[in-house]
Protein backbone atom coordinates (compact mmCIF):
# COMPACT_ATOMS: atom_id res chain seq x y z
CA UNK A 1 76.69 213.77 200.15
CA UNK A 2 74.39 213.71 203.20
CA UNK A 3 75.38 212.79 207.01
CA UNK A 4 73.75 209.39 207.21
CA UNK A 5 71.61 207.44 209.58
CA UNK A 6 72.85 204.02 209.79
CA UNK A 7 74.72 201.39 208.16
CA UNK A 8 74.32 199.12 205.55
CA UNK A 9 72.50 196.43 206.69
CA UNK A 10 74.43 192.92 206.71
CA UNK A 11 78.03 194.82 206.92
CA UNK A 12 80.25 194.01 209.70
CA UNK A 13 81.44 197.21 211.31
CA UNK A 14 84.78 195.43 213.05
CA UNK A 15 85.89 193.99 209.99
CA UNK A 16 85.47 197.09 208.07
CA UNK A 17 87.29 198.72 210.77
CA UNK A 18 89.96 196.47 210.80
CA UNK A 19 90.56 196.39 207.24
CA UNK A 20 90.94 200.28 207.35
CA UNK A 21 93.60 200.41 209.91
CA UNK A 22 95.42 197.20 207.95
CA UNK A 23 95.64 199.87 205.13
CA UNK A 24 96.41 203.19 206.89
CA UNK A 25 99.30 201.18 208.94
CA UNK A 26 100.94 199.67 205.40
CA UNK A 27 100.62 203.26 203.80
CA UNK A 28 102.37 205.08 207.01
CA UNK A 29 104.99 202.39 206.96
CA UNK A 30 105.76 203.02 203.21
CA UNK A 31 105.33 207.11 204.10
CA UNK A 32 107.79 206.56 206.44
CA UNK A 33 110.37 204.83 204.22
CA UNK A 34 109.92 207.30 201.42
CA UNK A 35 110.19 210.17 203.95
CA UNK A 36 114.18 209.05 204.29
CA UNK A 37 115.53 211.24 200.79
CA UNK A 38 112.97 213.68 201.40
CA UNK A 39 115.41 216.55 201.77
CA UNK A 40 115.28 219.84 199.15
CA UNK A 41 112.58 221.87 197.75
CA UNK A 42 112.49 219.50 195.10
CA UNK A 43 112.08 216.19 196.81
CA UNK A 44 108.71 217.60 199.04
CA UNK A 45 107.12 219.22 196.32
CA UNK A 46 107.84 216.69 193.30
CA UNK A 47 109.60 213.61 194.78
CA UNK A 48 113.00 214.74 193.13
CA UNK A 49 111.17 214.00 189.73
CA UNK A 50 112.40 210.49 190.60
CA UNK A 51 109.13 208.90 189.14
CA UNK A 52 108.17 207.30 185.63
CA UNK A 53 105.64 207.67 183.19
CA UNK A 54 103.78 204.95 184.51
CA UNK A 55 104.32 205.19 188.03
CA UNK A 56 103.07 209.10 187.70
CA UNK A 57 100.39 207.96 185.58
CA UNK A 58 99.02 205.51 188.04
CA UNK A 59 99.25 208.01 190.62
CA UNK A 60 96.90 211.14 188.97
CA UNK A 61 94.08 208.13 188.67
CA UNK A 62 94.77 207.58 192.17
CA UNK A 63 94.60 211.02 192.83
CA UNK A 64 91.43 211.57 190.40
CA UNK A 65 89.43 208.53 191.16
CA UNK A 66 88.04 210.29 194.23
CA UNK A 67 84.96 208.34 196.08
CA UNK A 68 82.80 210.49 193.67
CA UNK A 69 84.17 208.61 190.77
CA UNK A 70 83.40 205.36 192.77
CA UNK A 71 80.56 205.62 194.83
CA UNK A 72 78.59 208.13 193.23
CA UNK A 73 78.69 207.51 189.66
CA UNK A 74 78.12 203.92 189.87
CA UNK A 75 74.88 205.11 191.92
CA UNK A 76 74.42 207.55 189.64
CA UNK A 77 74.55 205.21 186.66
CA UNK A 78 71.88 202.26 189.22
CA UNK A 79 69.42 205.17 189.32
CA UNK A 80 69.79 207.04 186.02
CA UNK A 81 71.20 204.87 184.06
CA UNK A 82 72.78 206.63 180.50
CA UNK A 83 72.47 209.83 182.30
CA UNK A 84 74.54 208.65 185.10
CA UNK A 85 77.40 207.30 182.62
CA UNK A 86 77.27 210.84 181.43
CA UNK A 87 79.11 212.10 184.23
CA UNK A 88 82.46 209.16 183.18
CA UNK A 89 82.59 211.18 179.59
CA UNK A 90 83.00 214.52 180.91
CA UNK A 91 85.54 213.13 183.73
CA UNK A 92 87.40 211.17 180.62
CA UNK A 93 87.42 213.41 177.89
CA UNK A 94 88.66 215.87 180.22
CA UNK A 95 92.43 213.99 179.85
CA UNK A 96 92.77 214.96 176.48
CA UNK A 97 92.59 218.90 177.21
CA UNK A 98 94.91 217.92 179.74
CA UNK A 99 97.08 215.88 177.56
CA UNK A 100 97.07 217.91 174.36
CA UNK A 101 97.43 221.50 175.63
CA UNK A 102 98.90 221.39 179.35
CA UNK A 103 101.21 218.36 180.67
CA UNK A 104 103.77 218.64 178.45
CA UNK A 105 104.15 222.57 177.74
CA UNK A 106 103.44 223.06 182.03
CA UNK A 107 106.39 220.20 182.54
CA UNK A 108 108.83 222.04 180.15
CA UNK A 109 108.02 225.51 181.50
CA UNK A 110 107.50 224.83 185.42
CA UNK A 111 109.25 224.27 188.64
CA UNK A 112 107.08 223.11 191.27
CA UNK A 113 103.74 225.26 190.67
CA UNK A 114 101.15 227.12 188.59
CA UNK A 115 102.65 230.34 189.47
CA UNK A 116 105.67 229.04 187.66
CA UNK A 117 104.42 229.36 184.57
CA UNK A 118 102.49 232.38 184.87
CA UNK A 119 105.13 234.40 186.05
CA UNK A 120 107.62 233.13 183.61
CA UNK A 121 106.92 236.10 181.26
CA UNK A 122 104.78 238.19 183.74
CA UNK A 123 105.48 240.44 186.70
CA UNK A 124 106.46 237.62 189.28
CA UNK A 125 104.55 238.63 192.85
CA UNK A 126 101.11 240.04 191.59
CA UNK A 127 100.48 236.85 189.36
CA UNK A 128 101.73 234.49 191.92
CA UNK A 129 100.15 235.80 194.75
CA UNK A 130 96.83 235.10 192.48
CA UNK A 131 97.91 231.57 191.18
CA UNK A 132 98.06 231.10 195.12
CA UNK A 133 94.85 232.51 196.06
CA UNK A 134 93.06 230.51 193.07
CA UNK A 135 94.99 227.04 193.84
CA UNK A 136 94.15 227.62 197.34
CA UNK A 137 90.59 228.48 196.79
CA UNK A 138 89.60 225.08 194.94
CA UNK A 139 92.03 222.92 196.76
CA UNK A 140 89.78 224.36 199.71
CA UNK A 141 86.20 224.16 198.31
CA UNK A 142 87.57 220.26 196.92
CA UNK A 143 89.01 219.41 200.38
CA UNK A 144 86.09 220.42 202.14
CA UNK A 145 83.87 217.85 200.17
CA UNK A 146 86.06 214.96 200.50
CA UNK A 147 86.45 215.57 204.10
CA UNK A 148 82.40 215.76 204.93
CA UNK A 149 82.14 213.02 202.59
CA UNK A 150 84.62 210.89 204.75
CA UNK A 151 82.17 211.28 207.67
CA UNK A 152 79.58 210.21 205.65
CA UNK A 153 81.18 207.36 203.67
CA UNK A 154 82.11 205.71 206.87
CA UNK A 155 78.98 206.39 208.61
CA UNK A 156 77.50 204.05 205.14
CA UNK A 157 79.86 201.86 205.76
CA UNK A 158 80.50 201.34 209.95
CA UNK A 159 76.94 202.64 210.72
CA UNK A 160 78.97 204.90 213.41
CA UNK A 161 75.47 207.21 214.46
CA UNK A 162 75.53 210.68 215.62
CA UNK A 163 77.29 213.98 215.16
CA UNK A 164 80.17 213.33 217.56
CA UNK A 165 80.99 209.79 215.80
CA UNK A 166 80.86 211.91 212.15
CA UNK A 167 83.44 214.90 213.79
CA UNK A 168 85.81 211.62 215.03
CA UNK A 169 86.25 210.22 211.82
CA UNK A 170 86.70 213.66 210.07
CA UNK A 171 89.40 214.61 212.52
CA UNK A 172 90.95 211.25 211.67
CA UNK A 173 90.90 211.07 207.92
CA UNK A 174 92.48 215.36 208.93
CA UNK A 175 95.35 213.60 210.91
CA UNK A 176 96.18 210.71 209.12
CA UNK A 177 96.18 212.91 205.40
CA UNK A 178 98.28 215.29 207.87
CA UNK A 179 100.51 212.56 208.71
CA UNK A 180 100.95 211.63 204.92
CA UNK A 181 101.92 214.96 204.16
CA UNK A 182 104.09 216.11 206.59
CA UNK A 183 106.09 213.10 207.25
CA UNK A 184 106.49 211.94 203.18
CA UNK A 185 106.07 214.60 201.50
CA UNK A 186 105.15 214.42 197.60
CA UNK A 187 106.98 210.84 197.41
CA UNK A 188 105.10 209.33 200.08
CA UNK A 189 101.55 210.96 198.88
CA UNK A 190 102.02 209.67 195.20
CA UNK A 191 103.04 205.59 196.45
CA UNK A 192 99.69 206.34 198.78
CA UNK A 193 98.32 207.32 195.05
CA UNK A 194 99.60 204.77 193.51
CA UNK A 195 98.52 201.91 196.40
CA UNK A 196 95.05 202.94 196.32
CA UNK A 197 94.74 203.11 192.69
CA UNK A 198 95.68 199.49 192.07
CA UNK A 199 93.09 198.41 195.11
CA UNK A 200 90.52 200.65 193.20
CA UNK A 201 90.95 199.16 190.11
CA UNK A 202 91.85 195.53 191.15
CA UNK A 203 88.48 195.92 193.21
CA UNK A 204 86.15 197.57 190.09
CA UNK A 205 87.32 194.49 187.97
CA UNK A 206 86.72 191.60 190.44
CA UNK A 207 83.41 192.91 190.83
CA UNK A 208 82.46 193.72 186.93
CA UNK A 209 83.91 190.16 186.08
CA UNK A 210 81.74 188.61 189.23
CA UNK A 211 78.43 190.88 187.63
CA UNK A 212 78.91 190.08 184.29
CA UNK A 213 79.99 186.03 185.41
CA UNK A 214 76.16 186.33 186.90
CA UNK A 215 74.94 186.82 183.11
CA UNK A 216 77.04 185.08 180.65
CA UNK A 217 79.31 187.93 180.32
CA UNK A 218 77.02 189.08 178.50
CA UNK A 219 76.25 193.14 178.85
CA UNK A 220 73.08 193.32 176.65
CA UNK A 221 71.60 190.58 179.10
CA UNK A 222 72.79 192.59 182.56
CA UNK A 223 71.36 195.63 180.72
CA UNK A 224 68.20 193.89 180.15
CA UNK A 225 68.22 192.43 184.01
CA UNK A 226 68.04 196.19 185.28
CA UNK A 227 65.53 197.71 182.95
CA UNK A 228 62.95 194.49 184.24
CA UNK A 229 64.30 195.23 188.27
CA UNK A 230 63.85 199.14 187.24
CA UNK A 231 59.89 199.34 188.27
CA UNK A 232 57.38 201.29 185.26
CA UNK A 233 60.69 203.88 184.68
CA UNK A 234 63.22 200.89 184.40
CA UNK A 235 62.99 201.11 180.29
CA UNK A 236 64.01 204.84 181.25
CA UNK A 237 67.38 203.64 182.49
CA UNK A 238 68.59 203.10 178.67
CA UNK A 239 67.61 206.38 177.59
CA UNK A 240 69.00 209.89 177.71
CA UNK A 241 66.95 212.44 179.50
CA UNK A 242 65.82 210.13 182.86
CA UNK A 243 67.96 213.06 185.12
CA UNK A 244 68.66 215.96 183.04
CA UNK A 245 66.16 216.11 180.28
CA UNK A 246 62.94 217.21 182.41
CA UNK A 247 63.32 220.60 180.67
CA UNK A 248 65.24 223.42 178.61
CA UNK A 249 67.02 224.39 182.31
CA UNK A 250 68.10 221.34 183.30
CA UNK A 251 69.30 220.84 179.62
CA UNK A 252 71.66 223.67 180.11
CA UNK A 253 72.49 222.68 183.62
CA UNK A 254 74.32 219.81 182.48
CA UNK A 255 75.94 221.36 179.43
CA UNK A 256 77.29 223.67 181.85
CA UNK A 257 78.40 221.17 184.20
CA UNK A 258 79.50 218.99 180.88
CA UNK A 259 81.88 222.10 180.50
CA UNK A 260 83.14 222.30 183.76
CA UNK A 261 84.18 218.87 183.95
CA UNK A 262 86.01 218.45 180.70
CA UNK A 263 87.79 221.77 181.16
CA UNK A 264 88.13 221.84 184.73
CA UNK A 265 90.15 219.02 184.95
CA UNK A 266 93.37 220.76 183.16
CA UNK A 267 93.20 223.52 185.56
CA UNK A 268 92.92 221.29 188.32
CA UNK A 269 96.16 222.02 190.96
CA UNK A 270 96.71 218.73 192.62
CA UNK A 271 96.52 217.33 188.69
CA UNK A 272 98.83 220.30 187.02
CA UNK A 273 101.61 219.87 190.03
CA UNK A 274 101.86 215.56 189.27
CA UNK A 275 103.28 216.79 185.68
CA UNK A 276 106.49 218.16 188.02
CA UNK A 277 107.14 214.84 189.72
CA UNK A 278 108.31 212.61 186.31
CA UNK A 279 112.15 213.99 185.39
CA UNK A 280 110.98 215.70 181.55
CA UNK A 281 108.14 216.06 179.74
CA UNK A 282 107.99 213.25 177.61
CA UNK A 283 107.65 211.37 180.33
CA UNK A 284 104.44 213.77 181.58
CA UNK A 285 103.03 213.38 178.45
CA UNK A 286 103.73 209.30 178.96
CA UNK A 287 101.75 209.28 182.10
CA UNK A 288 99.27 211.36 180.78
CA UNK A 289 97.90 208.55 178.47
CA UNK A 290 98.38 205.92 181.11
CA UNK A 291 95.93 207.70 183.14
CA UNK A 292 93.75 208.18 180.39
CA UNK A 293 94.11 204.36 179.74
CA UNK A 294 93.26 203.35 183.37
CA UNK A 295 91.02 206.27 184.28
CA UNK A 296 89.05 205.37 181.17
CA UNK A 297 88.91 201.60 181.77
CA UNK A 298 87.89 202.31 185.48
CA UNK A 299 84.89 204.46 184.56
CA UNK A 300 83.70 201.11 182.10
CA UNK A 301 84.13 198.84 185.38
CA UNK A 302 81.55 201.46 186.69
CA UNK A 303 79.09 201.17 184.28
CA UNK A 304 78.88 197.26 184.53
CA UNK A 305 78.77 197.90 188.52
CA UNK A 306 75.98 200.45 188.05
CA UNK A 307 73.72 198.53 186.02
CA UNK A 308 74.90 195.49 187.87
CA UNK A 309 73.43 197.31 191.16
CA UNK A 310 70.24 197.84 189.07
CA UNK A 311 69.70 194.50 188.21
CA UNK A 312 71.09 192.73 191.53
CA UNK A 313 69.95 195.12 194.06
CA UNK A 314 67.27 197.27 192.60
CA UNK A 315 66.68 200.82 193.18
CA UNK A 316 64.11 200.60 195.34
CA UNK A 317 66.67 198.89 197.86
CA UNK A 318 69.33 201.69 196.60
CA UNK A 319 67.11 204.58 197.51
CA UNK A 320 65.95 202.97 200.74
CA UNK A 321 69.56 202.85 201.98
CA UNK A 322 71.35 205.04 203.71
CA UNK A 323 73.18 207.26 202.06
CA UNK A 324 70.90 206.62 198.85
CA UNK A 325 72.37 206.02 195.29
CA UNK A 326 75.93 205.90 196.86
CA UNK A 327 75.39 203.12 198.49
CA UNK A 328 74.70 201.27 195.62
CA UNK A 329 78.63 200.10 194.72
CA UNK A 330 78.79 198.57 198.24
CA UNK A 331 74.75 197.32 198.66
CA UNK A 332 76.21 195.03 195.31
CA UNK A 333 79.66 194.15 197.27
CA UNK A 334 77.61 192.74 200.04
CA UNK A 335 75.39 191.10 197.58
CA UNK A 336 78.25 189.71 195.78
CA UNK A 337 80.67 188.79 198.36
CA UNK A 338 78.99 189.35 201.53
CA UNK A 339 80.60 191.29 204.37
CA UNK A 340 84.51 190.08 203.31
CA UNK A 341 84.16 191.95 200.03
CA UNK A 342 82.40 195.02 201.27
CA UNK A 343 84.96 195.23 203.93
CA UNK A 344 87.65 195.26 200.97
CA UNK A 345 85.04 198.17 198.78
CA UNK A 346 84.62 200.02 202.21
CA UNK A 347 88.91 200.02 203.15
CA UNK A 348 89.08 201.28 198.85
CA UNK A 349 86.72 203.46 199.24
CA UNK A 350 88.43 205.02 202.54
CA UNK A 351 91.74 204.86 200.56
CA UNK A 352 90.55 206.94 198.15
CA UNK A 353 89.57 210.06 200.06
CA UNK A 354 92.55 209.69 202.09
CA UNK A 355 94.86 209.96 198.95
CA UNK A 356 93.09 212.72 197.36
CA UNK A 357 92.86 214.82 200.59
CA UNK A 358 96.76 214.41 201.12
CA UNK A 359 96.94 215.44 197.34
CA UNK A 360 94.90 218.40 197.76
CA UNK A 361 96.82 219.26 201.19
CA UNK A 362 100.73 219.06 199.34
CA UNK A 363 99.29 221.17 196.75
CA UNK A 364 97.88 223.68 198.46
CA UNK A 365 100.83 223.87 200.94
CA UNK A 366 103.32 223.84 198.21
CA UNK A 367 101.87 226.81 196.61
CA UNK A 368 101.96 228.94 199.88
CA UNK A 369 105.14 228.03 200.45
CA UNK A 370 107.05 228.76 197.35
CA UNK A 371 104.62 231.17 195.31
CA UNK A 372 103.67 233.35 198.56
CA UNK A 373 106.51 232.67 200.93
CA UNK A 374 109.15 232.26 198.74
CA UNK A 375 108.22 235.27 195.79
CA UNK A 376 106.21 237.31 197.26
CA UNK A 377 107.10 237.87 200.79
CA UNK A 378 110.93 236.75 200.27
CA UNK A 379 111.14 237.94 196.79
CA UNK A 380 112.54 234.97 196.10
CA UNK A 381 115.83 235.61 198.87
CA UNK A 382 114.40 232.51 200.96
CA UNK A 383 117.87 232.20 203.03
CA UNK A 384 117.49 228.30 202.76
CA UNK A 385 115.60 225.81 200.93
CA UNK A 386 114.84 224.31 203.66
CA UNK A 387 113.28 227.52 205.10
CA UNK A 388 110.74 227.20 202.32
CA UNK A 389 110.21 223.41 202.94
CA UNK A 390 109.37 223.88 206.77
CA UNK A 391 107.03 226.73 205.48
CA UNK A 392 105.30 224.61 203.68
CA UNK A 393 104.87 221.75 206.25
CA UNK A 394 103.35 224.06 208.42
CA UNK A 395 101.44 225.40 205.79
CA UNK A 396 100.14 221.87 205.77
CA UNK A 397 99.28 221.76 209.46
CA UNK A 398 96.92 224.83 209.20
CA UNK A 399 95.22 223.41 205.68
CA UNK A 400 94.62 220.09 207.48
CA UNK A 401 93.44 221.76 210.68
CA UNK A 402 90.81 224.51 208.35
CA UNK A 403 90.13 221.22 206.87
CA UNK A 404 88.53 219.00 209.80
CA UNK A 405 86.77 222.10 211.03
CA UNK A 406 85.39 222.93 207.91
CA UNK A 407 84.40 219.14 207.30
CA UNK A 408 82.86 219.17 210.66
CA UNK A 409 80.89 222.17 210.34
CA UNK A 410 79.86 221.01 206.79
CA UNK A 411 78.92 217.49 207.58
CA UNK A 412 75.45 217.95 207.62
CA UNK A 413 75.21 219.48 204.29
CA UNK A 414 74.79 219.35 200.92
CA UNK A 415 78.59 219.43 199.67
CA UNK A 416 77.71 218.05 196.37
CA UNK A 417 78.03 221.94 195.25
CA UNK A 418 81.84 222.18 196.24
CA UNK A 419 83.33 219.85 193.95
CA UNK A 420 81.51 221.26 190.87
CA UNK A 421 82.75 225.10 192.32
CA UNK A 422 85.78 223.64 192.60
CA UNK A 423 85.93 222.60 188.80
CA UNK A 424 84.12 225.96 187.95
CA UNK A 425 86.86 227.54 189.65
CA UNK A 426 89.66 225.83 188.06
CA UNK A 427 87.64 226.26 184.26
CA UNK A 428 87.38 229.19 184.75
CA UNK A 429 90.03 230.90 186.91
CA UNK A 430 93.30 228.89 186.01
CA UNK A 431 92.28 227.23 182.52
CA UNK A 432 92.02 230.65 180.45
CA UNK A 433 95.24 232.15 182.20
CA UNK A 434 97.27 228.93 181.15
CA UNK A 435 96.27 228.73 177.49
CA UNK A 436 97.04 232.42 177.14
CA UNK A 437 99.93 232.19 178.84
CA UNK A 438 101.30 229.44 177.21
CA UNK A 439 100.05 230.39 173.73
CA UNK A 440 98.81 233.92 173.61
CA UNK A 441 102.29 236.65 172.61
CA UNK A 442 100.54 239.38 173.81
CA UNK A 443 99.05 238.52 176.96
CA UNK A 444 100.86 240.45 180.11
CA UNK A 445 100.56 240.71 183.91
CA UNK A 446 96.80 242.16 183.68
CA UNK A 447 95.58 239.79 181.59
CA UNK A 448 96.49 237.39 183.81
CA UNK A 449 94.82 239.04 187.20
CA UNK A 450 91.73 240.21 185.35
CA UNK A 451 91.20 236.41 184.35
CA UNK A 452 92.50 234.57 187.48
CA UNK A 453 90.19 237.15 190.08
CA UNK A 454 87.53 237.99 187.39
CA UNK A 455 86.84 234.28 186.94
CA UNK A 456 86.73 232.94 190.40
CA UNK A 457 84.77 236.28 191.49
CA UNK A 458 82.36 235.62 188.88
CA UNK A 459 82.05 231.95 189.63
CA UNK A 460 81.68 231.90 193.48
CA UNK A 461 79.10 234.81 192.83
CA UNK A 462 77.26 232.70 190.52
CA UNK A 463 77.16 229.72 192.69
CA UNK A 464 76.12 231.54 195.91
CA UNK A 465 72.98 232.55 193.70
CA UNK A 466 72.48 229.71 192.19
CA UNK A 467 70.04 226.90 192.99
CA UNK A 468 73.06 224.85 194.64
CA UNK A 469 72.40 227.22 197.53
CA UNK A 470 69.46 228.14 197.82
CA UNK A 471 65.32 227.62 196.07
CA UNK A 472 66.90 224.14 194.47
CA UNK A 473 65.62 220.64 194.96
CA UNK A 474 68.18 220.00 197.76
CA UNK A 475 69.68 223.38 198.16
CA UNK A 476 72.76 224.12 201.07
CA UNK A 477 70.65 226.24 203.25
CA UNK A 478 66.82 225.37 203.22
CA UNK A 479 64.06 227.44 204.14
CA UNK A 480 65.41 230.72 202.42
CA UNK A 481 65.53 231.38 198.70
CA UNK A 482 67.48 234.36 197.08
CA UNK A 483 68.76 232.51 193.98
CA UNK A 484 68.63 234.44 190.53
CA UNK A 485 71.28 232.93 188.75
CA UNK A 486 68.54 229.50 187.06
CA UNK A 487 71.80 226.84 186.74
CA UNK A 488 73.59 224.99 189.46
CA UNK A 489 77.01 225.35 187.90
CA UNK A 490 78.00 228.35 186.64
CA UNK A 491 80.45 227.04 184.00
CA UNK A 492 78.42 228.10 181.18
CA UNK A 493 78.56 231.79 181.99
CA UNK A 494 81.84 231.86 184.24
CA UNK A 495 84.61 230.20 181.66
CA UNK A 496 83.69 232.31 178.65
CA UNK A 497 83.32 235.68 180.98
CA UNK A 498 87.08 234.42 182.44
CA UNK A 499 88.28 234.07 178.84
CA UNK A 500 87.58 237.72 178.00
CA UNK A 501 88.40 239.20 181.21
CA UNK A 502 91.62 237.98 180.31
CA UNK A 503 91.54 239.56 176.55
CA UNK A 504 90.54 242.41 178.13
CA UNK A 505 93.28 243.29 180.54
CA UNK A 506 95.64 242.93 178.30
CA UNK A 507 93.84 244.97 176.05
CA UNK A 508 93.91 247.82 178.64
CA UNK A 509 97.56 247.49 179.35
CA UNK A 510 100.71 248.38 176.86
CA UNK A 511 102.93 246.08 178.95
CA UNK A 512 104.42 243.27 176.29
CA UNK A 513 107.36 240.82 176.58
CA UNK A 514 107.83 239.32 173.09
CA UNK A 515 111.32 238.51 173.78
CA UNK A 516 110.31 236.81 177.49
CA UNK A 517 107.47 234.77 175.16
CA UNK A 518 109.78 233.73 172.54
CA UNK A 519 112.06 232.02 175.56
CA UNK A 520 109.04 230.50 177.11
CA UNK A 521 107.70 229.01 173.80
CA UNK A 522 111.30 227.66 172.97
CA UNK A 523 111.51 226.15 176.13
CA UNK A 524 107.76 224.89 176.50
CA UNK A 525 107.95 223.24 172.83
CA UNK A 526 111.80 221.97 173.39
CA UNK A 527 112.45 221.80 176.89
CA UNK A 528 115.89 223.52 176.22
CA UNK A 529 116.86 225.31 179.50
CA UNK A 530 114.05 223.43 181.36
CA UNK A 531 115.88 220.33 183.36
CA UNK A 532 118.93 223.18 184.86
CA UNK A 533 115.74 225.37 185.72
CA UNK A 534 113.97 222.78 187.31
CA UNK A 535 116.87 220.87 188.95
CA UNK A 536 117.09 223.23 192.38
């Protein structure tokens, strides 16, 4: 996402504004209140598993629905049509992985963290002190886009010019996630989660039932709208190929970003650490399909709302706005509704960076705090839990102050490249050292650090010489070109090259636990053992 220029034309900056600060002030009040039984280890980082199945489930679309999922892939789909929609599968089939190998085995075998698991079996402070370093790495690289998109989702949206306006808002959206964080911990991030997911949704289907009211209801016809407002390439718009099919590179490009995305998602930190917050793993695996449900159902409101945009707006409009193909969800608001409705898209919009940036922040703080803090430095002899909580809350305060600097002095790039190194990373760093973990009897300690540093070595390598960078069509630094690795994302390469790193360290090393494993797999499969575990 690009700093932008101006605002939509026909929005009305003070009622966007207003509608903002209407949200942030409910969501702080309700922060607040949850904030009151926010008192042990357990309640910051997983809201004293107090939540249901549905509640959590509600709350990981919240927290996955990021304005990515919203803005940009109902662009995406106005533009590119079937190539666009692409981008929904990969996001959506990525739940099953998630649902059918991790939730409920992570729930059963967890306390609060990745490390958790991995050092269940394994020598506790080298493999934590790499779950941390991995979690931190794509909560960071996944922060940093969501905070430079902030600046330039609200610049679309309040037409607020200039690079000091931009740096405002980022510090904002830094204070008020801060706020969330510090004051409600996990409870008061996941009702945030759980808010903006119901405005997301409730918003996606008063639109798709306004778009498809405009044509009978009848999708065929909408479809047929935005191939005749499409120009000479709108017949394109039904066809595979129209983005990604120019050649045998681009091909692979999005197989590898395909890859990414579906296995990503499972290795995902802010998305492993909601499966802690539900009381036992049926219930993760419950919310697990209600997120699949609504996630799923959400990314068919977008397709209506990108074609919709194609046939209502046109893409010539689209790609004259500012901010391009993600302005095309709110160019059809303001079509539809006029300013009143994109006031409502541009305060859902907002909500949804806020909520994943306090996700990302309690994640990232909560593995300092008890995988670095707590077993590494403290060896776990942290004198008081609440020792470990006040780590972590200032923890917090640094993440969210890296975070507005880095957002600031990344506004006026091409971020578009962090979130798919931050799903590299996870695909490739944390997915292979879970599965083995998990299901692999002979995997040890150096399995696990040859995959965890091997993968996100390899992966950040790969994208710093990739086109993403530099040489591509809109590259991070322009003007210089030292790219030899041909793909964007390196997901292609990086997840199989993490997968035998990890074989291969514990190949080289005669260290094996069967005993340790047969516990874990009891307790992963049963949960025997895991509630007393998990219930300090």
């Amino acid at each position: 996402m690009r700093i932008l220029a101006a605002g939509v034309e026909g929005s009305n900056p003070a009622l966007n504004i207003t509608i903002f600060a209407i949200f942030v002030a409910i969501t702080l009040l309700i922060v607040f209140r949850a904030s009151r039984n926010t008192k042990t280890a357990s309640d910051y980082y997983a809201a004293g598993r107090a939540f249901t199945g549905p509640q959590n489930g509600i709350a990981i679309s919240g927290d996955y629905l990021s304005a990515a999922s919203f803005l940009g892939i109902a662009g995406s789909i106005a533009v590119n049509g079937y190539d666009g929609f692409l981008y929904s599968i990969g996001f959506l089939v990525a739940w099953l992985v998630a649902l059918l190998l991790v939730a409920e085995l992570l729930r059963n075998t967890g306390k609060f963290t990745m490390g958790d698991v991995l050092a269940f079996r394994m020598r506790q402070r080298p493999v934590r002190a790499a779950a941390a370093i991995s979690t931190l790495a794509v909560s960071f690289f996944y922060l940093l886009a969501q905070m430079a998109g902030a600046g330039g989702l609200v610049n679309l949206l309040l037409g607020i010019q200039g690079g000091g306006g931009q740096a405002a808002v980022i510090a904002a959206v830094g204070v008020v996630m801060i706020l969330y964080v510090l004051i409600g911990g996990m409870k008061g991030t996941t009702w945030v989660q759980i808010i903006k997911a119901a405005l997301l949704i409730a918003g996606a289907l008063a639109m798709t039932l306004w778009v498809l009211g405009k044509y009978g209801f009848n999708l065929s016809s909408l479809m047929q709208h935005a191939v005749d407002n499409g120009g000479k390439n709108g017949a394109a718009l039904l066809d595979p190929g129209k983005a990604y099919g120019k050649n045998g590179t681009t091909k692979l490009d999005f197989l590898s970003l395909g890859i990414a995305l579906v296995l990503g998602t499972a290795g995902l930190p802010h998305v492993l650490m909601r499966f802690y917050t539900v009381p036992s793993a049926r219930e993760a695996r419950k919310s697990v399909v209600w997120a699949i449900v609504l996630i799923g159902v959400f990314y068919l409101f977008t397709l209506v709302l990108g074609y919709g945009a194609g046939a209502l707006v046109g893409p010539a409009a689209i790609s004259k706005a500012p901010g391009s193909s993600n302005a095309a969800a709110p160019l059809l608001a303001l079509h539809l509704g006029g300013p009143v409705l994109l006031g409502f898209i541009a305060a859902v919009a907002f909500a949804t960076i806020l909520a994943v940036v306090a996700g990302l922040t309690i994640t990232a703080s909560a593995s300092f705090a008890h995988d670095v803090y707590a077993n590494v430095i403290k060896k776990g002899k942290v004198d008081s839990r609440s020792a470990e909580v006040r780590v972590a809350r200032i923890t917090a305060l640094v993440i969210g102050a890296v975070a507005i600097v880095g957002g600031i002095l990344a506004k006026d790039q091409n971020v578009a490249f962090l979130v798919a190194l931050a799903f590299a990373v996870a695909a490739s760093a944390n997915l292979p050292t879970l599965l083995y973990s998990l299901f692999w009897k002979r995997f040890n300690t150096r399995g696990a650090l040859f995959s965890i540093y091997g993968g996100l070595i390899v992966t950040v390598v790969l994208i710093v010489f990739s086109p993403a960078v530099s040489g591509g069509a809109k590259p991070m630094i322009k003007g210089v070109d030292f790219h030899w690795f041909p793909l964007e994302n390196p997901g292609l390469v990086s997840i199989p090259v993490s997968f035998f790193l990890g074989w291969l360290g514990t190949m080289l090393s005669k260290e094996h636990n069967e005993d340790k494993y047969a516990e874990m797999e009891v307790r992963a499969l049963t949960g025997a053992h895991a509630e007393k575990a998990s219930a300090h």
